[in-house]
PDB file of N, CA and C in Angstrom:
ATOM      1  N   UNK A   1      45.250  -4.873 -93.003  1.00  0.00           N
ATOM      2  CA  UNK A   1      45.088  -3.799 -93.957  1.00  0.00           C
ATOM      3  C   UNK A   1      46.350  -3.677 -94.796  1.00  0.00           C
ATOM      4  N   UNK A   2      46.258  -3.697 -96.001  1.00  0.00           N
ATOM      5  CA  UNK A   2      47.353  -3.174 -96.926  1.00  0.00           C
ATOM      6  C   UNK A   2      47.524  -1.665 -97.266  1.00  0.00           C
ATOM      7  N   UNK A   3      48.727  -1.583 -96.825  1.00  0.00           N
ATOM      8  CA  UNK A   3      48.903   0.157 -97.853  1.00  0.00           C
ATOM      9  C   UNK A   3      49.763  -0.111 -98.636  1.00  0.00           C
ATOM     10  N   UNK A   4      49.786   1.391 -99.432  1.00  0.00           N
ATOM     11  CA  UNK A   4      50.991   0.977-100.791  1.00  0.00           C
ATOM     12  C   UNK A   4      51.552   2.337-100.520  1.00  0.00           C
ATOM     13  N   UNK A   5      53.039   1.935-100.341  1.00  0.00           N
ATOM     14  CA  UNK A   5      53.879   3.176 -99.914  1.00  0.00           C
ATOM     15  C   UNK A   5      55.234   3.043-101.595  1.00  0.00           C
ATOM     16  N   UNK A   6      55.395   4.297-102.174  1.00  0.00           N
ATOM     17  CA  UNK A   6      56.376   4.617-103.367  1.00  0.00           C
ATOM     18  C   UNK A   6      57.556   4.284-102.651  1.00  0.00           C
ATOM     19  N   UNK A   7      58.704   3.418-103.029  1.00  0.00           N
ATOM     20  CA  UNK A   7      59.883   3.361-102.651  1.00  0.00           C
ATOM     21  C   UNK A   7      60.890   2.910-103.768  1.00  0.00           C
ATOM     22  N   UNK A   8      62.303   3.808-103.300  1.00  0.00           N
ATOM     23  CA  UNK A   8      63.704   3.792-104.282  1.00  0.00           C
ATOM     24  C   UNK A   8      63.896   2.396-104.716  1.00  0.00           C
ATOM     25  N   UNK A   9      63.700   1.312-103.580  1.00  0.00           N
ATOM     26  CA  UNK A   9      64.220  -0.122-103.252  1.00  0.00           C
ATOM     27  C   UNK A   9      63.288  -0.797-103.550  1.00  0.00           C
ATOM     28  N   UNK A  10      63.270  -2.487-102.946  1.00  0.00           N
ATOM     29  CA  UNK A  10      62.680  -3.492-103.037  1.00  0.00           C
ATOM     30  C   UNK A  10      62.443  -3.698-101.384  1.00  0.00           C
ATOM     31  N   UNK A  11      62.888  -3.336-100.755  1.00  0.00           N
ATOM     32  CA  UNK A  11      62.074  -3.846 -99.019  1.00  0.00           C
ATOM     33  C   UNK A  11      61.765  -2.480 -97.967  1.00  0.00           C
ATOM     34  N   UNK A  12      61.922  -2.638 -96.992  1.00  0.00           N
ATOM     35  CA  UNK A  12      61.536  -2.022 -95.794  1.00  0.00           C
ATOM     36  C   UNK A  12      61.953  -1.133 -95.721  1.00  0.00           C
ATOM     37  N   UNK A  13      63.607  -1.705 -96.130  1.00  0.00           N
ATOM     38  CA  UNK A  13      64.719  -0.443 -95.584  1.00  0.00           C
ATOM     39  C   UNK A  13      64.904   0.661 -96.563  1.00  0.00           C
ATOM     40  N   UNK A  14      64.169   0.866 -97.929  1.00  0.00           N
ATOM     41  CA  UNK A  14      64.240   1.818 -99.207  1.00  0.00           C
ATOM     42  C   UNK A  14      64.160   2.880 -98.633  1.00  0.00           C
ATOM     43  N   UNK A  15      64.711   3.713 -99.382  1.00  0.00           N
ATOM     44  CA  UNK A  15      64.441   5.045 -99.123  1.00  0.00           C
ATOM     45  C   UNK A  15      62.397   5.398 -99.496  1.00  0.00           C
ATOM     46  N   UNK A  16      61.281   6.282 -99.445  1.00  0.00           N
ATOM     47  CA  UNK A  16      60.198   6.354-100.019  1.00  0.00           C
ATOM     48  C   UNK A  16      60.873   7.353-101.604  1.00  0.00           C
ATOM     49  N   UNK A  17      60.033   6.728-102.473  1.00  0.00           N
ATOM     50  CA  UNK A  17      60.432   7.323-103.195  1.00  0.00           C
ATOM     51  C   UNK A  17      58.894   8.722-103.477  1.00  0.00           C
ATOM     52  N   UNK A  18      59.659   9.758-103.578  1.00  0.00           N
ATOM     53  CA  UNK A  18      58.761  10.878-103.747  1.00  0.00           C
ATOM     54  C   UNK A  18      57.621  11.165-104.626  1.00  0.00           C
ATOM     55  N   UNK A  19      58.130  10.403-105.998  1.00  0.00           N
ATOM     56  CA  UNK A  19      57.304  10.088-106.758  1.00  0.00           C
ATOM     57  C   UNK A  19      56.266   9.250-106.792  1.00  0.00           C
ATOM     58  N   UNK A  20      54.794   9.001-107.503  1.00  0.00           N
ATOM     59  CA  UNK A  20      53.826   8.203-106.790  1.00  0.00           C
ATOM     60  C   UNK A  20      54.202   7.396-108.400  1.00  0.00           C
ATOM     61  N   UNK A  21      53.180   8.059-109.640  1.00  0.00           N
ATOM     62  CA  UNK A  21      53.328   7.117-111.191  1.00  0.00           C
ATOM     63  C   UNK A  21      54.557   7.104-111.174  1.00  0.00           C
ATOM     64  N   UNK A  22      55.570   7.860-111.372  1.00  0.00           N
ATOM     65  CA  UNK A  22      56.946   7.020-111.692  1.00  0.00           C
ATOM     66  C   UNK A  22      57.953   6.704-110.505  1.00  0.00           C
ATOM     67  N   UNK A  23      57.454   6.167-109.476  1.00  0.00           N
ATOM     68  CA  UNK A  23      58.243   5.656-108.442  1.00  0.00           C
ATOM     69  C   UNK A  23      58.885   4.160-109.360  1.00  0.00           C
ATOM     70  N   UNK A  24      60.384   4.207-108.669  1.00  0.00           N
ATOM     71  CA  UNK A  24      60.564   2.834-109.149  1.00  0.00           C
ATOM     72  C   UNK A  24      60.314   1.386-109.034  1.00  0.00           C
ATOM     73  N   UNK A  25      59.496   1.847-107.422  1.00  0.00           N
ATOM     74  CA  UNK A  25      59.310   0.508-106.883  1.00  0.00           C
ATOM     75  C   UNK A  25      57.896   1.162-106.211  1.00  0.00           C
ATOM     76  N   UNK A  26      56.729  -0.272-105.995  1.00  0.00           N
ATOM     77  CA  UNK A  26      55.428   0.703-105.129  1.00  0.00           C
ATOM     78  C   UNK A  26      55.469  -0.560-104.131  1.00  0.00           C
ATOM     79  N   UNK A  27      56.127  -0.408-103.066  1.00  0.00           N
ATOM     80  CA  UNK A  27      55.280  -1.749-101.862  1.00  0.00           C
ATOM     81  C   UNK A  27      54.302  -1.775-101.442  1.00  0.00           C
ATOM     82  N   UNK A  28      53.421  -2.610-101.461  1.00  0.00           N
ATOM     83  CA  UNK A  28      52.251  -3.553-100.651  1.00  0.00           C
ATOM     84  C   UNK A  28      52.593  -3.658 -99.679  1.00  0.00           C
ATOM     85  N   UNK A  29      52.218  -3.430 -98.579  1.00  0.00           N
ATOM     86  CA  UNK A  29      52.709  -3.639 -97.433  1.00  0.00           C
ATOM     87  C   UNK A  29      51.305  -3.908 -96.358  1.00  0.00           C
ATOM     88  N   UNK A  30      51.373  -4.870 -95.596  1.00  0.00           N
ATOM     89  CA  UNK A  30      50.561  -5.669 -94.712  1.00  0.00           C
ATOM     90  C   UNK A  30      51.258  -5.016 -93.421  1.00  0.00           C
ATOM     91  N   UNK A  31      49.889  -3.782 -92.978  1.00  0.00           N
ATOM     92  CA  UNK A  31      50.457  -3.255 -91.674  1.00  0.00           C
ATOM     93  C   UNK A  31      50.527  -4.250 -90.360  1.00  0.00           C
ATOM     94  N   UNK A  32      49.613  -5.233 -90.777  1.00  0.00           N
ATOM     95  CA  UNK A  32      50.119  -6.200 -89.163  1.00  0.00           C
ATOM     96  C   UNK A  32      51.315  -6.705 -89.070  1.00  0.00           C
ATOM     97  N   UNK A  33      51.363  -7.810 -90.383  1.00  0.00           N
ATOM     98  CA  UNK A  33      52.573  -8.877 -90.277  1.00  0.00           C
ATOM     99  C   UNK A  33      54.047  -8.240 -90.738  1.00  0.00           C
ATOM    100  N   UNK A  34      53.381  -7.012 -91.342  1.00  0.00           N
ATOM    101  CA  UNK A  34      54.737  -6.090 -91.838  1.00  0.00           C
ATOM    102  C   UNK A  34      55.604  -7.098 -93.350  1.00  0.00           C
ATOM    103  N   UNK A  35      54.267  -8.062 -93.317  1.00  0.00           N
ATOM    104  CA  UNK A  35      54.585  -8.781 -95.096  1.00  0.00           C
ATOM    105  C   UNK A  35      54.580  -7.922 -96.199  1.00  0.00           C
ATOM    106  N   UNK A  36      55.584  -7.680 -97.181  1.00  0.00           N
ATOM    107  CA  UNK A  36      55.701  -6.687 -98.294  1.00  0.00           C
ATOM    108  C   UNK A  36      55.861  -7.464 -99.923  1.00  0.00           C
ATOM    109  N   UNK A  37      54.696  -6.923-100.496  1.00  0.00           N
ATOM    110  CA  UNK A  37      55.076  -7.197-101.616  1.00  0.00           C
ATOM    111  C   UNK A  37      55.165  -6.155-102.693  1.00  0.00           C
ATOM    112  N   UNK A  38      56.285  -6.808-103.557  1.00  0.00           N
ATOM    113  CA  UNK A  38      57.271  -5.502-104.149  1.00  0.00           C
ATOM    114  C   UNK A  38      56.444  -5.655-105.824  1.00  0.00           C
ATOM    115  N   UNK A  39      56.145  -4.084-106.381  1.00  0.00           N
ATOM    116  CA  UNK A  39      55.729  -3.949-107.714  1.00  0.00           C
ATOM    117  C   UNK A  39      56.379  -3.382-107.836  1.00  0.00           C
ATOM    118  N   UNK A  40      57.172  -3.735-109.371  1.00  0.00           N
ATOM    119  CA  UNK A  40      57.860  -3.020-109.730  1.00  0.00           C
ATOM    120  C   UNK A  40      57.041  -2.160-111.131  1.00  0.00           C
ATOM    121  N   UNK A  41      58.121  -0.695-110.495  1.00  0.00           N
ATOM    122  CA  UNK A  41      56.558   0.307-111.932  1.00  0.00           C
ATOM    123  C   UNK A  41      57.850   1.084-112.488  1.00  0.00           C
ATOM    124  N   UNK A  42      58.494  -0.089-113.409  1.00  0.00           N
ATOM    125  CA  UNK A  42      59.728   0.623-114.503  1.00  0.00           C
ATOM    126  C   UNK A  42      58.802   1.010-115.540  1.00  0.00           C
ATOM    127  N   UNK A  43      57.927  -0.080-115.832  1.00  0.00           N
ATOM    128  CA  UNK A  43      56.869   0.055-117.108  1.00  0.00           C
ATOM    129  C   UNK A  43      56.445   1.722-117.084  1.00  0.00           C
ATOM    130  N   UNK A  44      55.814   2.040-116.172  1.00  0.00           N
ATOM    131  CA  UNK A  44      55.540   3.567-115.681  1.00  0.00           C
ATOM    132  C   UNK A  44      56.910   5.139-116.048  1.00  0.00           C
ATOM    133  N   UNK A  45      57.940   4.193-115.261  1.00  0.00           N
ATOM    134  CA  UNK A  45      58.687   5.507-115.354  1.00  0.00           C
ATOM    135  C   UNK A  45      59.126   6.325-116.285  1.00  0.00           C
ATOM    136  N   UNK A  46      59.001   5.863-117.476  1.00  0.00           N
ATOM    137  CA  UNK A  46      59.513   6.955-118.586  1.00  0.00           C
ATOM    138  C   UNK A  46      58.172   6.921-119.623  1.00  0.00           C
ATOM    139  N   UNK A  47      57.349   7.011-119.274  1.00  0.00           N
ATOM    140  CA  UNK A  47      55.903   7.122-119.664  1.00  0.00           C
ATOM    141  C   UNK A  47      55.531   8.174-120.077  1.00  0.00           C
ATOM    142  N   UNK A  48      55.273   8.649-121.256  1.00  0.00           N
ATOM    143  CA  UNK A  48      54.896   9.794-121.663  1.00  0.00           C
ATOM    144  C   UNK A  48      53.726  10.483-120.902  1.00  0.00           C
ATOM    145  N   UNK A  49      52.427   9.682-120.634  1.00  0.00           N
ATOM    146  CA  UNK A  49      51.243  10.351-119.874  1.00  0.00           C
ATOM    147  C   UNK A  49      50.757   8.939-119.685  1.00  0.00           C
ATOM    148  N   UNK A  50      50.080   9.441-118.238  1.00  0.00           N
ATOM    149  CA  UNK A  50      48.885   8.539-117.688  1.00  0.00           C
ATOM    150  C   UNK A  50      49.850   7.341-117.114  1.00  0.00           C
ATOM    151  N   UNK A  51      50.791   8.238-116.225  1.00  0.00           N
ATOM    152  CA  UNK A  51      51.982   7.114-115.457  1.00  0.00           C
ATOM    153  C   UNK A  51      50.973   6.971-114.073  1.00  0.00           C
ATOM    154  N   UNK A  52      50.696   7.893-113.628  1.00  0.00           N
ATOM    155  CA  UNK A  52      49.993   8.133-112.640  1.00  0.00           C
ATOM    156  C   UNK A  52      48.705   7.511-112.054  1.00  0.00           C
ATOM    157  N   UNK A  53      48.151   7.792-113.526  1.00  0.00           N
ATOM    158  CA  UNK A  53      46.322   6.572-113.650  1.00  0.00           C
ATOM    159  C   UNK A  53      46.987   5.041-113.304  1.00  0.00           C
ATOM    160  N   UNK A  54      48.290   4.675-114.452  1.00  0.00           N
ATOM    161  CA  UNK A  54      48.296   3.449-114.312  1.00  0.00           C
ATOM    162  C   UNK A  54      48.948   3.114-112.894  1.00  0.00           C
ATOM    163  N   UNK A  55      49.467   3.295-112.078  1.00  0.00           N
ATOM    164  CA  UNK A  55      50.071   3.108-111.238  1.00  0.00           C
ATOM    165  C   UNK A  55      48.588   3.142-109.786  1.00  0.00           C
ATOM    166  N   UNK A  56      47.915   3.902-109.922  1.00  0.00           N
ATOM    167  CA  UNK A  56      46.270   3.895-108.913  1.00  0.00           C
ATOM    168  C   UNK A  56      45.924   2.874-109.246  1.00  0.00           C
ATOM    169  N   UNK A  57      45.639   1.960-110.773  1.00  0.00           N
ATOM    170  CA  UNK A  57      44.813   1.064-110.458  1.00  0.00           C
ATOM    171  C   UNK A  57      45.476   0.155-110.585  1.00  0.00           C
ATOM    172  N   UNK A  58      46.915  -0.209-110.665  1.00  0.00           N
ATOM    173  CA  UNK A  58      47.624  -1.139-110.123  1.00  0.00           C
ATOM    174  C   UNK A  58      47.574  -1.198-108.782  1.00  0.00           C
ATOM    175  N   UNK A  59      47.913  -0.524-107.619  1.00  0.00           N
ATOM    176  CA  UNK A  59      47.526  -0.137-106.132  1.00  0.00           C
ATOM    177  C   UNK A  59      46.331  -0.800-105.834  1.00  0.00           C
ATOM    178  N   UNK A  60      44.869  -0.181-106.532  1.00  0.00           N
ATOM    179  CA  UNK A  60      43.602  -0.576-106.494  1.00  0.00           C
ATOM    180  C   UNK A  60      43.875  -2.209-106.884  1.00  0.00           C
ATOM    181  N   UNK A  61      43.946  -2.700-107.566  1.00  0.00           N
ATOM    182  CA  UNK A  61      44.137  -3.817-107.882  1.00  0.00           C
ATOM    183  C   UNK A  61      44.846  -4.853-107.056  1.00  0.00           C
ATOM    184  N   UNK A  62      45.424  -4.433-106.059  1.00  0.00           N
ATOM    185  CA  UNK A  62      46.339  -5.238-104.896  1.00  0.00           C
ATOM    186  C   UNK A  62      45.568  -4.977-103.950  1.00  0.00           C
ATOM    187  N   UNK A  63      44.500  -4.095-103.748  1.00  0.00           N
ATOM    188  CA  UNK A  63      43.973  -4.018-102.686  1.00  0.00           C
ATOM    189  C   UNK A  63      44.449  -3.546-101.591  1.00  0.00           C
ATOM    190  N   UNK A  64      44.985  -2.275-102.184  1.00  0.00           N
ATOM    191  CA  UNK A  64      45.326  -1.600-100.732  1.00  0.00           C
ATOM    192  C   UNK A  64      44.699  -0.323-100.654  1.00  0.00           C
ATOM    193  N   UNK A  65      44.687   0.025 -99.208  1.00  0.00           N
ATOM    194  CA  UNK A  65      43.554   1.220 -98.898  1.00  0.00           C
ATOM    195  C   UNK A  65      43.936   2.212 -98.613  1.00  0.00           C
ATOM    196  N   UNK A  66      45.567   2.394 -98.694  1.00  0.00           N
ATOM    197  CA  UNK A  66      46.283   3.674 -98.386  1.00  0.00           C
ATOM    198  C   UNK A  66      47.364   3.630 -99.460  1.00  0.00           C
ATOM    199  N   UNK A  67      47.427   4.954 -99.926  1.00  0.00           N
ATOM    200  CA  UNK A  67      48.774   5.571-100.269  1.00  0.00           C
ATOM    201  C   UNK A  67      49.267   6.541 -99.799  1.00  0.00           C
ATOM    202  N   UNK A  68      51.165   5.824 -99.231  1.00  0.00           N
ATOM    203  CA  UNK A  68      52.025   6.289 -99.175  1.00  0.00           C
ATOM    204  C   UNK A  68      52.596   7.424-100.047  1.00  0.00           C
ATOM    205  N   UNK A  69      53.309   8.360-100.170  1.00  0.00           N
ATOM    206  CA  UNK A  69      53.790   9.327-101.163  1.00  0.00           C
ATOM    207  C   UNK A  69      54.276  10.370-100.934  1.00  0.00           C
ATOM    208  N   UNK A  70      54.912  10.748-102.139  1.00  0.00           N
ATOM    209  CA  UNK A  70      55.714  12.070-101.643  1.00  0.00           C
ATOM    210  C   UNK A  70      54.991  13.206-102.456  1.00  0.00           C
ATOM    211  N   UNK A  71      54.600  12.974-103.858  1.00  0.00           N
ATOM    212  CA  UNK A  71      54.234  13.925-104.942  1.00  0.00           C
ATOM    213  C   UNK A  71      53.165  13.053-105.513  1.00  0.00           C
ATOM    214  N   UNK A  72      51.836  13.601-105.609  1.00  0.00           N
ATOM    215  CA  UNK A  72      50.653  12.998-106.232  1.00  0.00           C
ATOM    216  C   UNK A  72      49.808  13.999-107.497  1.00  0.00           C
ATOM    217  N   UNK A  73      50.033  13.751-108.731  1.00  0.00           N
ATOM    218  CA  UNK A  73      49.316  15.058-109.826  1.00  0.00           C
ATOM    219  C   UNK A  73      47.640  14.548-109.759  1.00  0.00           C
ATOM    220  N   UNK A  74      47.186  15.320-110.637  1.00  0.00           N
ATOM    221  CA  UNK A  74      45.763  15.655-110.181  1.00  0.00           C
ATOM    222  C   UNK A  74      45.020  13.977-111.008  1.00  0.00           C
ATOM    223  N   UNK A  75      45.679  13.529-111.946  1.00  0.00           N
ATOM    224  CA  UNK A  75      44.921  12.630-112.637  1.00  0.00           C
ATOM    225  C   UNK A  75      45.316  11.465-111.946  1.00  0.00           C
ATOM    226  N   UNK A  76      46.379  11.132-111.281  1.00  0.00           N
ATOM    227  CA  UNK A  76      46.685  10.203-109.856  1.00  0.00           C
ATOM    228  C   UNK A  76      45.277   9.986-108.830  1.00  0.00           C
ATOM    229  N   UNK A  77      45.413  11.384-108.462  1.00  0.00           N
ATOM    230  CA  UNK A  77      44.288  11.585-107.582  1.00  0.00           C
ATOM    231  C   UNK A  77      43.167  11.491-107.610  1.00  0.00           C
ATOM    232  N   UNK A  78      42.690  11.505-109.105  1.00  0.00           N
ATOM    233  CA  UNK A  78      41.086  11.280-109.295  1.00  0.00           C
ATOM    234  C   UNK A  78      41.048  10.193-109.490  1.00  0.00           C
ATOM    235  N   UNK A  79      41.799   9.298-109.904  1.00  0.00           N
ATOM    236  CA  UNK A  79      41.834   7.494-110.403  1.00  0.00           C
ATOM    237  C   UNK A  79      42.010   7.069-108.624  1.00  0.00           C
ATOM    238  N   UNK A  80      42.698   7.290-107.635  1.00  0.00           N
ATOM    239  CA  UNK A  80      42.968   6.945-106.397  1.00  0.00           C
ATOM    240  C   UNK A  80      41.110   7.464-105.391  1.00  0.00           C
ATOM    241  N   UNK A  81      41.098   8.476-105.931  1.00  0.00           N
ATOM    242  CA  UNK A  81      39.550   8.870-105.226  1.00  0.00           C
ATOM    243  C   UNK A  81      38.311   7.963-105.712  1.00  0.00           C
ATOM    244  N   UNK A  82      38.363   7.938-106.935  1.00  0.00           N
ATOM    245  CA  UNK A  82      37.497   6.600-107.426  1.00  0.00           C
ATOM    246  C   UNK A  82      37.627   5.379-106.725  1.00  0.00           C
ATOM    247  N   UNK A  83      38.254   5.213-106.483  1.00  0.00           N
ATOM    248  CA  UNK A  83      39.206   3.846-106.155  1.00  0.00           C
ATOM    249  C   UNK A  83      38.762   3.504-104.515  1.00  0.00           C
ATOM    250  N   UNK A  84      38.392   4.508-103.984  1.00  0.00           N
ATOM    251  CA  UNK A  84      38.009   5.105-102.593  1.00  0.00           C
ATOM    252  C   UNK A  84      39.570   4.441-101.645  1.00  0.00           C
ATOM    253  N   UNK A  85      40.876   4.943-102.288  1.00  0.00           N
ATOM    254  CA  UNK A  85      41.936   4.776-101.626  1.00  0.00           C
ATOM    255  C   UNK A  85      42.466   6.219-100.675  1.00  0.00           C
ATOM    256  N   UNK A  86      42.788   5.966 -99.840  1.00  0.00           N
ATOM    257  CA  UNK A  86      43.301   7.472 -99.003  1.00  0.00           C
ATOM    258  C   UNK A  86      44.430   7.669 -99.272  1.00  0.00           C
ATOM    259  N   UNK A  87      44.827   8.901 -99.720  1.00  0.00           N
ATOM    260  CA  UNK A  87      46.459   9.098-100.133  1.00  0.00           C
ATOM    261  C   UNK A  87      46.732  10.127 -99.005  1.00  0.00           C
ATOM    262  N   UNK A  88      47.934  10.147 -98.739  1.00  0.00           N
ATOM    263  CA  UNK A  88      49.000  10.525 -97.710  1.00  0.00           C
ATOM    264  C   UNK A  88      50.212  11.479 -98.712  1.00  0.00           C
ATOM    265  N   UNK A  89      50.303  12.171 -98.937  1.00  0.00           N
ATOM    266  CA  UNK A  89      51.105  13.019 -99.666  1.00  0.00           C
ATOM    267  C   UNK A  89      52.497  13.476 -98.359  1.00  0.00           C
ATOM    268  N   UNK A  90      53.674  13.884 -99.313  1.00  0.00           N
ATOM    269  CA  UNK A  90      54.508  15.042 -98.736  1.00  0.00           C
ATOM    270  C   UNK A  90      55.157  13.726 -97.306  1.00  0.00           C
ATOM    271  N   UNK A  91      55.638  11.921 -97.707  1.00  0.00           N
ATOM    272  CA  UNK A  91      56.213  11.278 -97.405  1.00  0.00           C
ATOM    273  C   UNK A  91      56.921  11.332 -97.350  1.00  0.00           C
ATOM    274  N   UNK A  92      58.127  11.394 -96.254  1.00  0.00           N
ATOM    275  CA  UNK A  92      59.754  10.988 -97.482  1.00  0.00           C
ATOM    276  C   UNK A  92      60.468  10.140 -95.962  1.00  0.00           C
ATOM    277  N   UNK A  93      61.853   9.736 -95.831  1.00  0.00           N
ATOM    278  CA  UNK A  93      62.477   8.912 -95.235  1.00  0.00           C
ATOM    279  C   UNK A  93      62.687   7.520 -95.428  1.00  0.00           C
ATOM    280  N   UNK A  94      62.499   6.747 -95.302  1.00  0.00           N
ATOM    281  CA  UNK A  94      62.378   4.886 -94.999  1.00  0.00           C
ATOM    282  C   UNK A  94      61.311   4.343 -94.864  1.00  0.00           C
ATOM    283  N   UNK A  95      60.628   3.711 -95.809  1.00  0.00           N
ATOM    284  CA  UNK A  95      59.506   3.262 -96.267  1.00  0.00           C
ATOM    285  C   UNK A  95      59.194   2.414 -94.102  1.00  0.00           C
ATOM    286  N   UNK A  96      59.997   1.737 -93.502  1.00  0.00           N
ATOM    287  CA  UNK A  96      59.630   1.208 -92.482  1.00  0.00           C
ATOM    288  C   UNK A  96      59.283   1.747 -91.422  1.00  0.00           C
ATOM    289  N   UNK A  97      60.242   3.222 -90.916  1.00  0.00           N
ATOM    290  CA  UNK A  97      59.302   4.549 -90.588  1.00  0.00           C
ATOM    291  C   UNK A  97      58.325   4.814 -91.450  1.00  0.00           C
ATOM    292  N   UNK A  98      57.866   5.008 -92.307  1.00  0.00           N
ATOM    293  CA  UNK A  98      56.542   5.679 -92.887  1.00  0.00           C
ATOM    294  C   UNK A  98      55.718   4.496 -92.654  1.00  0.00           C
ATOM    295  N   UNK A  99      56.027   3.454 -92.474  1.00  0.00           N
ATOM    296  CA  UNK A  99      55.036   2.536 -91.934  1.00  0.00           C
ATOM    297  C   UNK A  99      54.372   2.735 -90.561  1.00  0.00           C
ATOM    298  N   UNK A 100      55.806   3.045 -89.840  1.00  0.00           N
ATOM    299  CA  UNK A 100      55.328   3.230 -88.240  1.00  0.00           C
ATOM    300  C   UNK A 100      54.625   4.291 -87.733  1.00  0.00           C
ATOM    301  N   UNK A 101      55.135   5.268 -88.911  1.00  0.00           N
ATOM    302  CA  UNK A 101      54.009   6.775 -88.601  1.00  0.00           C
ATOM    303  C   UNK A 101      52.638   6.812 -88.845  1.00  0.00           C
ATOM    304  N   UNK A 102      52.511   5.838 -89.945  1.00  0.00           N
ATOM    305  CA  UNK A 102      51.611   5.762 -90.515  1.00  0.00           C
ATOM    306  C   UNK A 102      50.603   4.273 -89.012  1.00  0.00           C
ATOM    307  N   UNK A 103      51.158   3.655 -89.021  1.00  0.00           N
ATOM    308  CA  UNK A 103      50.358   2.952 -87.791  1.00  0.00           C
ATOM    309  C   UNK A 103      50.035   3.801 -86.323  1.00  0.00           C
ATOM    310  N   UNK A 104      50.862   4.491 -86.342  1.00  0.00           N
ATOM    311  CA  UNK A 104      50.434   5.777 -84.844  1.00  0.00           C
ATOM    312  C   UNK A 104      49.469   6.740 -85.524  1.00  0.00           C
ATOM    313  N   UNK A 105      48.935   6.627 -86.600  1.00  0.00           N
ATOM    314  CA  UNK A 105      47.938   7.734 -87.164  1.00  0.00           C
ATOM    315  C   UNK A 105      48.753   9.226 -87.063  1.00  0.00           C
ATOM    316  N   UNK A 106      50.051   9.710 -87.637  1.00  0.00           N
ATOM    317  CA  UNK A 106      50.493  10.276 -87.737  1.00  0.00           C
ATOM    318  C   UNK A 106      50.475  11.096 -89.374  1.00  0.00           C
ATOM    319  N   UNK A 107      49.801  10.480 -90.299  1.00  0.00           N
ATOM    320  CA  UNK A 107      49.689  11.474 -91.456  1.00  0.00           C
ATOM    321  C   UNK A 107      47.900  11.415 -91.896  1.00  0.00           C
ATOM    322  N   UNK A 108      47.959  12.673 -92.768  1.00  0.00           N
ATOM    323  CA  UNK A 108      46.367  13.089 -92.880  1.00  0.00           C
ATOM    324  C   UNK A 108      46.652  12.883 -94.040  1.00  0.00           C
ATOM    325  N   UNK A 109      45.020  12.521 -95.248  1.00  0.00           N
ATOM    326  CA  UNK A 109      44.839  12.465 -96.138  1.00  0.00           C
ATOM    327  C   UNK A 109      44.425  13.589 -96.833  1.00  0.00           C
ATOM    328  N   UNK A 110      44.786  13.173 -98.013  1.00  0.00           N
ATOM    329  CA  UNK A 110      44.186  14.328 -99.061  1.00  0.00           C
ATOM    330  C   UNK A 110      43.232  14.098 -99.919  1.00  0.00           C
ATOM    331  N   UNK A 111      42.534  14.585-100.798  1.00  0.00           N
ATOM    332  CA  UNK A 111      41.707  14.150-101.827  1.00  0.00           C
ATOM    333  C   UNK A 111      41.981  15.450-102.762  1.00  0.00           C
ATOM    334  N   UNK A 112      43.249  15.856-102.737  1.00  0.00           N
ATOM    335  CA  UNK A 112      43.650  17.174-103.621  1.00  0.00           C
ATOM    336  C   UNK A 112      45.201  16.729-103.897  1.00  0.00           C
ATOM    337  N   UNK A 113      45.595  17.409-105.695  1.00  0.00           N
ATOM    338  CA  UNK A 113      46.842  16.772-105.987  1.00  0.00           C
ATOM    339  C   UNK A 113      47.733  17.856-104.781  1.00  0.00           C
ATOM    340  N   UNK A 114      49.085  17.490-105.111  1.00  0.00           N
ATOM    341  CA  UNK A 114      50.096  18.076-104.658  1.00  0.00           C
ATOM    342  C   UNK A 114      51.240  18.690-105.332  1.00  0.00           C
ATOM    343  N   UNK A 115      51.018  18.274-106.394  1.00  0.00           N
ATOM    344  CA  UNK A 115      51.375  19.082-107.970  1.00  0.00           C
ATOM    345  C   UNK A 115      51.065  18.669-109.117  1.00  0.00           C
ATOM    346  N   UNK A 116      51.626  19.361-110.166  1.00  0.00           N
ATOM    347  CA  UNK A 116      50.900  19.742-111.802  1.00  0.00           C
ATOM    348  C   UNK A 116      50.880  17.969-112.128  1.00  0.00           C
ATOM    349  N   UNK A 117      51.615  17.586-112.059  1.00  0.00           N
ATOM    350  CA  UNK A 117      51.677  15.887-112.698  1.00  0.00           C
ATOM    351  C   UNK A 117      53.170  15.957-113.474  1.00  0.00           C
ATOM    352  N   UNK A 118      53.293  14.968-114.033  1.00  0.00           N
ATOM    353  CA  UNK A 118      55.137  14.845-114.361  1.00  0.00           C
ATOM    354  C   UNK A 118      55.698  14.828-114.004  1.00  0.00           C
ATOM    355  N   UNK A 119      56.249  14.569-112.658  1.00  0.00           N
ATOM    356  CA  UNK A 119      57.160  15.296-111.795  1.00  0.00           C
ATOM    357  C   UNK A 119      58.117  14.380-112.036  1.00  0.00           C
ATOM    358  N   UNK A 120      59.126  14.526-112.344  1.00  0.00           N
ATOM    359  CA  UNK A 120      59.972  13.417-112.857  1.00  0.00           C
ATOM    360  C   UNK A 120      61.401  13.168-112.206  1.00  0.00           C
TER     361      UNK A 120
END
């Protein structure tokens, strides 16, 4: 299974980054082999609108079935619900813990934002 967790960095050890559309980095991450592949979403970050849409169906598009995150706005969330991806809101620490919490079934999903959108 792939999830896609927002992170500061390029690997394991990143901080998560809080942001979902303008995170600087979004990992792919392969919960078995713990294989990561790194998107980078600069294109996104200083995005006037619809950082958020584009960044879901980039996710959708890698094929992953979870999102990682710290802050998700409402037009994130409806492009991610389409998408039939589960988002995980209100993340934060080391993308490799949020992996491990996330493999003990330690966070619940949402299908509701977690704020207005922009969060910058």
């Amino acid at each position: 299974m792939k999830i896609a967790i927002t992170a500061k960095g390029t690997d394991l050890n990143a901080e998560v980054d809080p942001r979902f559309g303008r995170a600087a980095y979004i990992l792919i991450v392969d919960v078995d082999t713990l294989d990561c592949e790194v998107v980078n979403n600069q294109e996104n970050v200083n995005r006037l609108k619809g950082a958020g849409i584009q960044a879901a169906t980039l996710i959708s598009d890698k094929k992953a079935e979870v999102l990682l995150t710290g802050f998700c706005g409402p037009n994130a969330v409806q492009t991610l619900n389409a998408a039939k991806i589960k988002v995980a809101t209100e993340v934060n620490g080391i993308v490799k813990d949020a992996v491990e919490a996330f493999k003990q079934g330690k966070y619940s999903y949402t299908d509701q934002p977690n704020t207005e959108g922009h969060w910058v």
